[in-house]
Protein backbone atom coordinates (compact mmCIF):
# COMPACT_ATOMS: atom_id res chain seq x y z
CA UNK A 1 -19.32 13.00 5.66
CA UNK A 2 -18.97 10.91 8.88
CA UNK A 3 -17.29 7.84 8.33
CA UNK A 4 -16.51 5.07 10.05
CA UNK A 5 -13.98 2.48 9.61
CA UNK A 6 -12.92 -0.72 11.51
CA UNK A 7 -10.47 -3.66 10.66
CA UNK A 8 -9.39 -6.80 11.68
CA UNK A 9 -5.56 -7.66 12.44
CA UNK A 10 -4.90 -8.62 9.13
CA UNK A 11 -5.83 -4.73 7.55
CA UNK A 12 -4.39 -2.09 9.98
CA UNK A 13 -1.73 -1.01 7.71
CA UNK A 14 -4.86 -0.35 4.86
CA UNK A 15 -7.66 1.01 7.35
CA UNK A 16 -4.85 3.60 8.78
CA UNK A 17 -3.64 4.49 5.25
CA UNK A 18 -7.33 5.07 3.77
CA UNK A 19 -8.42 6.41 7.69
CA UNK A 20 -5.64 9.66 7.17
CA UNK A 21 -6.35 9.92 3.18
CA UNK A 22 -9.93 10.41 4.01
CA UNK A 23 -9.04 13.47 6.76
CA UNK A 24 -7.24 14.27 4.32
CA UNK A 25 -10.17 14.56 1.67
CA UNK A 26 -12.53 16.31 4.59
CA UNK A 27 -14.48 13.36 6.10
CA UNK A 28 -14.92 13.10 9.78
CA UNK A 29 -13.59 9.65 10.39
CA UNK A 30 -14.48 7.41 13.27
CA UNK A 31 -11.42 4.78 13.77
CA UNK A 32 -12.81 1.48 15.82
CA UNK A 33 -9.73 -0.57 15.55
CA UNK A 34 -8.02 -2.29 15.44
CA UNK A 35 -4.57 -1.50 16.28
CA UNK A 36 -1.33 -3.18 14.92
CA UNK A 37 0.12 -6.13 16.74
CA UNK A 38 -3.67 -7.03 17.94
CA UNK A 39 -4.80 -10.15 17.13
CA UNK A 40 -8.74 -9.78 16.72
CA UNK A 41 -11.79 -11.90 15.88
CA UNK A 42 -13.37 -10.42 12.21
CA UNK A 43 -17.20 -10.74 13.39
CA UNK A 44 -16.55 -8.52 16.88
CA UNK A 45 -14.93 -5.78 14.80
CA UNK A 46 -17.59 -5.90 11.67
CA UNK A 47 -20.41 -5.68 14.63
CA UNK A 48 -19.41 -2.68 15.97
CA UNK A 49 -18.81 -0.92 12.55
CA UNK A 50 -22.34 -1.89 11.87
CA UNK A 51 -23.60 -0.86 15.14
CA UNK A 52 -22.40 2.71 14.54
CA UNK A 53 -23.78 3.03 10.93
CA UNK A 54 -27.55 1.34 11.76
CA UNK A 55 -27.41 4.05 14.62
CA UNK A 56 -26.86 6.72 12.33
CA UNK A 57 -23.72 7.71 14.39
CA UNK A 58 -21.47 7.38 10.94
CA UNK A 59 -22.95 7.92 7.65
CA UNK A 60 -21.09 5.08 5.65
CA UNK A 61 -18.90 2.49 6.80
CA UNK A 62 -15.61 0.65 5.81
CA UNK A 63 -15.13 -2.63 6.98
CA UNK A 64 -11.54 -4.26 6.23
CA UNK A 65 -10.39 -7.85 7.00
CA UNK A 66 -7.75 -10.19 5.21
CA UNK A 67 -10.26 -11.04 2.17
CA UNK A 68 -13.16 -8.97 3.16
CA UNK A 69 -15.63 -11.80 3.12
CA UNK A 70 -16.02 -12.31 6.89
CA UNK A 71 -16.24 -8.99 7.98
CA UNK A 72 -18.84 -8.45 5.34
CA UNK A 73 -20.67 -10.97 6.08
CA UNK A 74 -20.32 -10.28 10.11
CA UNK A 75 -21.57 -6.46 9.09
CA UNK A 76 -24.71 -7.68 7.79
CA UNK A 77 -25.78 -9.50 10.27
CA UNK A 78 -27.24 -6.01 11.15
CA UNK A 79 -30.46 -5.59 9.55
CA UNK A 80 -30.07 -1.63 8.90
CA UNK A 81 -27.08 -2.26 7.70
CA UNK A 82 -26.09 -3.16 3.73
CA UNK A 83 -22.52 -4.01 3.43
CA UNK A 84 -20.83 -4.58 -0.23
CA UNK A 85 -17.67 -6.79 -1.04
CA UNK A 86 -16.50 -4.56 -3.68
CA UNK A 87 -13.28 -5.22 -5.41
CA UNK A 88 -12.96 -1.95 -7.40
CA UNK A 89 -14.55 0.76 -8.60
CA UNK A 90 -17.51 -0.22 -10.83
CA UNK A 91 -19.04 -2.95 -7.97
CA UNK A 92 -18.98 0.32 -5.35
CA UNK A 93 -20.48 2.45 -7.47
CA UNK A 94 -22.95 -0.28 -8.23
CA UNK A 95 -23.36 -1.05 -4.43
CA UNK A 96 -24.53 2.37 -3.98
CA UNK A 97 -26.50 3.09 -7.05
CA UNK A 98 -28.51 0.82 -6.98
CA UNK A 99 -28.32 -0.87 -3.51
CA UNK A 100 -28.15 1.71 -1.51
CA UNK A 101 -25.20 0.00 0.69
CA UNK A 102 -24.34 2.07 3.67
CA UNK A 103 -20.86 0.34 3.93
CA UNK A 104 -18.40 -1.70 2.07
CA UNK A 105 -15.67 -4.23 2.66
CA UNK A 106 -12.69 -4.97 1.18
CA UNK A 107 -9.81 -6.98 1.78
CA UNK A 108 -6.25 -6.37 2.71
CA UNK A 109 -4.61 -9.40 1.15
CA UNK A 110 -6.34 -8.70 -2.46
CA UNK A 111 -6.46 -4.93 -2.75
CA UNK A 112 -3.88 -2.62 -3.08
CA UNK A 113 -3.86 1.03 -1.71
CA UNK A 114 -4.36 2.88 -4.41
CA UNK A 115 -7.71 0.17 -5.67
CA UNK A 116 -9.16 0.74 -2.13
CA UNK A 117 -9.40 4.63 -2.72
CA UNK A 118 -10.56 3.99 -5.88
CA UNK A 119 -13.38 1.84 -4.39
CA UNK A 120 -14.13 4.44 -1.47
CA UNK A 121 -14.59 7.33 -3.86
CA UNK A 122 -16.88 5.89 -6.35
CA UNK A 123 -19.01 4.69 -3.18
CA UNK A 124 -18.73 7.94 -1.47
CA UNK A 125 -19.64 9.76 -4.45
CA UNK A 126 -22.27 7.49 -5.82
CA UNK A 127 -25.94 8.79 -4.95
CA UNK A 128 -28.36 6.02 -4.93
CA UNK A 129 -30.83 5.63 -7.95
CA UNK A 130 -34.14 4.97 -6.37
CA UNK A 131 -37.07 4.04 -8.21
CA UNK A 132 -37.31 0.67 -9.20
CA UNK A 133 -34.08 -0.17 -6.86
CA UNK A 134 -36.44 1.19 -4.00
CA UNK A 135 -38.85 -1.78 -3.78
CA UNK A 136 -35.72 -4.36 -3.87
CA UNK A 137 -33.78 -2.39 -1.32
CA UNK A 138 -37.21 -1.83 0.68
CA UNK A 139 -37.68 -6.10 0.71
CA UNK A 140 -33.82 -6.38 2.18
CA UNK A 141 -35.14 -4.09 5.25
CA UNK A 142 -38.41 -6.18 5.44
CA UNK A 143 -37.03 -9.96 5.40
């Protein structure tokens, strides 16, 4: 799967660890920053990860700040884009299954390593439900 994942300051150490686990596991991953020791504003970094997943240049998308809340909210301002603060494993499967969220966000300051694999393999391996989940996610696209 093509992935793409992008970070603020405050989550390089957790982008790069979950950017080489997901080699690792076979995904083509697209890194857009940020480096270490570069101080960055959330929104410009959570607008280019969702530029690159509503273009259909990555599949799914990881965005990664201190809490997670800002770049989430700065990756939805893209209206092909649905972006999920999800904690742990249950709210990214959820995400998926039955909001069909292209990307998720987490943050660096609340979730440990081994919790933010977790969270990217039940969203990477959650297939969306459909049906009656259609017509909700279908009113998100047409607001």
């Amino acid at each position: 799967m093509r992935i793409a994942i992008a970070s603020d300051h405050a989550a390089t150490e957790l982008k790069a660890e979950l950017r080489d686990w997901l080699i690792e596991q076979g995904h083509e991953v697209a890194d857009l920053g940020t480096d270490p020791g570069e101080s960055v504003d959330y929104p410009d970094c959570g607008f280019k990860l969702a530029d690159v997943v509503a273009d259909g240049t990555a599949e799914r998308g990881i965005a990664l700040c201190g809490s997670g809340i800002g770049i989430s909210m700065a990756v939805n301002r893209n209206p092909a884009v649905r972006c999920a603060l999800v904690s742990e494993p249950l709210s990214a499967a959820l995400s998926r299954e039955h909001n069909d969220a292209n990307c998720i966000a987490m943050g660096a300051r609340l979730t440990g390593v081994e919790m933010a694999k977790a969270c990217v393999t039940a969203f990477l391996e959650t297939e969306f439900a459909g049906g009656r989940h259609q017509r909700r996610v279908d009113k998100l696209a047409n607001s």
